[in-house]
C-alpha atoms as a PDB file:
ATOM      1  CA  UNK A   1      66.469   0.992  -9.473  1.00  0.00           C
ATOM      2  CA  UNK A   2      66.919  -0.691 -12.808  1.00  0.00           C
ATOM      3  CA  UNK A   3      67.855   1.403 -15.893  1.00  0.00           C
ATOM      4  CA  UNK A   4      65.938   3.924 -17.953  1.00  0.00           C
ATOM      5  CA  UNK A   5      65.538   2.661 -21.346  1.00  0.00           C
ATOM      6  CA  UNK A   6      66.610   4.471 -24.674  1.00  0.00           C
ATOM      7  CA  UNK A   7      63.745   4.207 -27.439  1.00  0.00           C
ATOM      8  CA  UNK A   8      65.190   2.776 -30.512  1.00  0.00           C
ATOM      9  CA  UNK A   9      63.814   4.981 -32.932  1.00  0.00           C
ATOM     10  CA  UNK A  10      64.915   8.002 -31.203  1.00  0.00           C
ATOM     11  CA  UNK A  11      68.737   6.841 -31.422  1.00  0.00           C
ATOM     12  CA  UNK A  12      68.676   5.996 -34.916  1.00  0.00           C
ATOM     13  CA  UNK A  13      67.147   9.724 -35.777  1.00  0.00           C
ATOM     14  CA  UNK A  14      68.800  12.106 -33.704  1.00  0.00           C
ATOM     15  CA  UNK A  15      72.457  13.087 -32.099  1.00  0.00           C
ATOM     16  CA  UNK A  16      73.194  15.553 -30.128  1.00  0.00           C
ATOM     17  CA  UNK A  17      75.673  18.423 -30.802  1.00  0.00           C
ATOM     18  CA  UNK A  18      78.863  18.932 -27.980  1.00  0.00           C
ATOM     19  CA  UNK A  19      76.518  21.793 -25.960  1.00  0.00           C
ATOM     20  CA  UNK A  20      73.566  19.330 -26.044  1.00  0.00           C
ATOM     21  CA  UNK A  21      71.534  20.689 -28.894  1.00  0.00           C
ATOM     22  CA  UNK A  22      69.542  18.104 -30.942  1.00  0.00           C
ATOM     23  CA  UNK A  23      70.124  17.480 -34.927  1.00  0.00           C
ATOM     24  CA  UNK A  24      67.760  15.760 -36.757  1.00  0.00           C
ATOM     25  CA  UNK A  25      67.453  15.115 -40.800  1.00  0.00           C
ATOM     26  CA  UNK A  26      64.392  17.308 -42.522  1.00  0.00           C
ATOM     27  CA  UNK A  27      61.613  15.154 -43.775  1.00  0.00           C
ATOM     28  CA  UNK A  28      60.148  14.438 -47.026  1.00  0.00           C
ATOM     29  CA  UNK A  29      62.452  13.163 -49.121  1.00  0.00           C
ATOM     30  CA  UNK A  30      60.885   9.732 -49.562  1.00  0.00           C
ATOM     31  CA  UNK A  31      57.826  10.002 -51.884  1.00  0.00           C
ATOM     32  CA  UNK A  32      55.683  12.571 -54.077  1.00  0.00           C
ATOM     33  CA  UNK A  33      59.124  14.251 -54.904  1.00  0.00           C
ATOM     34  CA  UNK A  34      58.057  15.549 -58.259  1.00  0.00           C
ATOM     35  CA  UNK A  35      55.343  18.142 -56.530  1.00  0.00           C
ATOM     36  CA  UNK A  36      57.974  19.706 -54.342  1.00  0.00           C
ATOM     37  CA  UNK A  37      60.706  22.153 -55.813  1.00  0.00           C
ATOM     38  CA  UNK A  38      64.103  21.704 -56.145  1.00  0.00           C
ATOM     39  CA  UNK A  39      65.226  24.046 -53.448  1.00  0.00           C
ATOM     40  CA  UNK A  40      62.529  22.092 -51.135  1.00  0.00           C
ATOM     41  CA  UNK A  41      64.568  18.885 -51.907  1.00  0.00           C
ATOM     42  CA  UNK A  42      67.977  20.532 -51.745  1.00  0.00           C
ATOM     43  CA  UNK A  43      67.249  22.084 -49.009  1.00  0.00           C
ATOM     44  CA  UNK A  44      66.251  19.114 -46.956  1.00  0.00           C
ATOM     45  CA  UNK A  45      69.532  17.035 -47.728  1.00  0.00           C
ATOM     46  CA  UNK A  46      70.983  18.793 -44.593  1.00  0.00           C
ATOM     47  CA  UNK A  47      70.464  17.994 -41.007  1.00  0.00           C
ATOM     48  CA  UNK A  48      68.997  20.804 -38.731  1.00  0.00           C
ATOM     49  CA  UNK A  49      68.649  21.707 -35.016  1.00  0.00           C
ATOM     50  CA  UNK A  50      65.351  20.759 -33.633  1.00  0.00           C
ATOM     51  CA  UNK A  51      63.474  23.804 -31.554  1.00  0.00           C
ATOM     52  CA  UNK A  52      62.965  23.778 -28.254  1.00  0.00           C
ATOM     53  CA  UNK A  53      60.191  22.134 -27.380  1.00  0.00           C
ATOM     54  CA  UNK A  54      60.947  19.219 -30.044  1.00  0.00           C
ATOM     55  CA  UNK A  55      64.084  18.722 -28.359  1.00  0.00           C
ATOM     56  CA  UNK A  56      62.563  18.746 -24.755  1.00  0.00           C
ATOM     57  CA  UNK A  57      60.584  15.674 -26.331  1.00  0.00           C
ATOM     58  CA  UNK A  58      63.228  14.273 -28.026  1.00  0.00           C
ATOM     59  CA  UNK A  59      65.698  13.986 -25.131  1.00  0.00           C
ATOM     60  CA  UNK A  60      62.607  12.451 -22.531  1.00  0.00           C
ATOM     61  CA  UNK A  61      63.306   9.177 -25.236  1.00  0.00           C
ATOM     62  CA  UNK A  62      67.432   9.200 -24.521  1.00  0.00           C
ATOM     63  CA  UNK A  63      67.940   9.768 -20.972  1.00  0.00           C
ATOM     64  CA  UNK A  64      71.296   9.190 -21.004  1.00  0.00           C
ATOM     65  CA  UNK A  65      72.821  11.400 -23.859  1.00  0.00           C
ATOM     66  CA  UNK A  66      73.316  14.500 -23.273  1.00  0.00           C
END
């Protein structure tokens, strides 16, 4: 059986914690940043863990992580 390929985009966005949880950046910090409050842009400087089902969805792209 040949390998199971990783999607690109999915290794370049997320890692994966040492117990297998998925961290991902929060969005919108790109554009229309003067409608949002600071706290909303402070806030998403940090990474996050992704729920659940996002990171059922997210680990179907990397099947070899963990």
């Amino acid at each position: 059986m040949p390998k199971m390929k990783t999607k690109s985009s999915a290794k370049k966005r997320f890692k994966f914690t040492a117990k297998g949880k998925v961290i991902a950046a929060a969005a919108g910090l790109n554009h229309f940043l003067s409608r949002r409050s600071q706290k909303m842009k402070r806030n998403a400087r940090r990474t996050g863990i992704l729920c659940a089902t996002n990171a059922r969805m997210v680990k179907s792209y990397m099947p070899y992580s963990k």
